[in-house]
Protein backbone atom coordinates (compact mmCIF):
# COMPACT_ATOMS: atom_id res chain seq x y z
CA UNK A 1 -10.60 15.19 -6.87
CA UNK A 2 -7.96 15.15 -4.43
CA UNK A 3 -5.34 12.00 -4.23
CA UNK A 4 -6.69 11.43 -0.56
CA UNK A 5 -10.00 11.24 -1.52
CA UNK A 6 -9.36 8.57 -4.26
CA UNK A 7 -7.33 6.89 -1.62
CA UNK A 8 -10.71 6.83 0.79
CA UNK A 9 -12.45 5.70 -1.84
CA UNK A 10 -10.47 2.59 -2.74
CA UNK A 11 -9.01 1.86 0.69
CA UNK A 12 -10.74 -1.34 1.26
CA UNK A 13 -8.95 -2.77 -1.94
CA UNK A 14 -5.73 -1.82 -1.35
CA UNK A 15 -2.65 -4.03 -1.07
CA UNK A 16 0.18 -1.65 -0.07
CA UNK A 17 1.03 1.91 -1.29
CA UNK A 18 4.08 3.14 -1.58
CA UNK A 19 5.31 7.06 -1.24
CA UNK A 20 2.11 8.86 -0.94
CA UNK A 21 2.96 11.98 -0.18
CA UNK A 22 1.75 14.85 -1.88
CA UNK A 23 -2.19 13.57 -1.31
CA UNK A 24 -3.67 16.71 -1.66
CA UNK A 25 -2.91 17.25 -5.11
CA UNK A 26 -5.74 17.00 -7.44
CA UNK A 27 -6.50 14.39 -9.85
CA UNK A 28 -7.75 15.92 -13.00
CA UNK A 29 -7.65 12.84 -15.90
CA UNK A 30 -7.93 9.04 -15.48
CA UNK A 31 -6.15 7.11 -18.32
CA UNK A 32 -4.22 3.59 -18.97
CA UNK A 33 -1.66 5.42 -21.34
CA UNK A 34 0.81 6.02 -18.61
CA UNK A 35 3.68 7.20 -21.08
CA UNK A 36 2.18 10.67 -21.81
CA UNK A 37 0.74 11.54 -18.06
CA UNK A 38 1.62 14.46 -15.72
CA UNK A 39 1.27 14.80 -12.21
CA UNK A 40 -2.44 15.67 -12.29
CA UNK A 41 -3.16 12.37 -14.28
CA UNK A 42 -4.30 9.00 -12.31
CA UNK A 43 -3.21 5.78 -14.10
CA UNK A 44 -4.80 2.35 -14.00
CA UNK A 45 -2.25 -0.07 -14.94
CA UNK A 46 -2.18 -3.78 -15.74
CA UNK A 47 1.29 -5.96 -15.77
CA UNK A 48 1.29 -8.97 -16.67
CA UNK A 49 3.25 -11.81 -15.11
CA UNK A 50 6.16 -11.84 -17.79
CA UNK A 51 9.53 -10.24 -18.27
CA UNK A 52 8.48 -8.19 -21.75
CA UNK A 53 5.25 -6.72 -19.62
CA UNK A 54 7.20 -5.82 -16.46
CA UNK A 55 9.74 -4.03 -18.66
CA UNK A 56 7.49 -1.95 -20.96
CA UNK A 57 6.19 -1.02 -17.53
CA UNK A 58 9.66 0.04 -16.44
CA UNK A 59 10.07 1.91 -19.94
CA UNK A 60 6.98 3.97 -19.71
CA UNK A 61 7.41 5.31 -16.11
CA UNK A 62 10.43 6.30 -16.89
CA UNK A 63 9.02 8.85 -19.73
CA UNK A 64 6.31 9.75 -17.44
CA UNK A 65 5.24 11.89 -13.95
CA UNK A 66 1.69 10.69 -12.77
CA UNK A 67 0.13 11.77 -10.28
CA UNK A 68 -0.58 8.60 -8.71
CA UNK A 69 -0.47 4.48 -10.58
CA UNK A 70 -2.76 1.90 -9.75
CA UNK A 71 -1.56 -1.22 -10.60
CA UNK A 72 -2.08 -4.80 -9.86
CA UNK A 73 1.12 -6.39 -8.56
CA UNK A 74 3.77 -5.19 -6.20
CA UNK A 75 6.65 -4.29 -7.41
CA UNK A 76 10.44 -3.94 -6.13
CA UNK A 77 11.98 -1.51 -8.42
CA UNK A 78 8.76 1.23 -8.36
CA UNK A 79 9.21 1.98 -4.64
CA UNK A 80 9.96 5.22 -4.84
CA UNK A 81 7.08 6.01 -6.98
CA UNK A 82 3.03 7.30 -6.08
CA UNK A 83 1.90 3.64 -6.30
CA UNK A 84 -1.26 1.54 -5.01
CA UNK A 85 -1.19 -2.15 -5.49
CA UNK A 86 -4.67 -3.45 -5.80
């Protein structure tokens, strides 16, 4: 599936996104292990409200290339990345 279909899909729950650009890339594997994904990997991603859970966040995206995160909270320092808040 195509990122801009997933994006249809969830529209209506959507917070914000953030540098969705390449939306016609396809989205072959759905995981929460964001540390070993690729670009044709979507990620569902919980952080929790506390300074150890926002920075094994940071740690993992920085080992990793996803395709596109979902996550739950907004976030200042992942601007540049394929993110939807939800």
């Amino acid at each position: 599936m195509k990122i801009k279909e997933i994006l249809n899909l969830i529209n209506n729950e959507v917070i914000s996104r953030n540098n969705i650009l390449n939306v016609d890339n396809e989205i072959n594997n759905i995981t929460t292990n964001l540390q070993t994904t690729n670009e044709s990997d979507l990620v569902f991603y919980k952080i929790k409200n506390t300074p150890q859970s926002i920075e094994a966040f940071q740690e993992r995206l920085n080992k990793s290339s996803p395709g596109l995160i979902i996550i739950n909270r907004g976030m200042e320092s992942v601007i540049k990345m394929t993110i939807v808040f939800l």
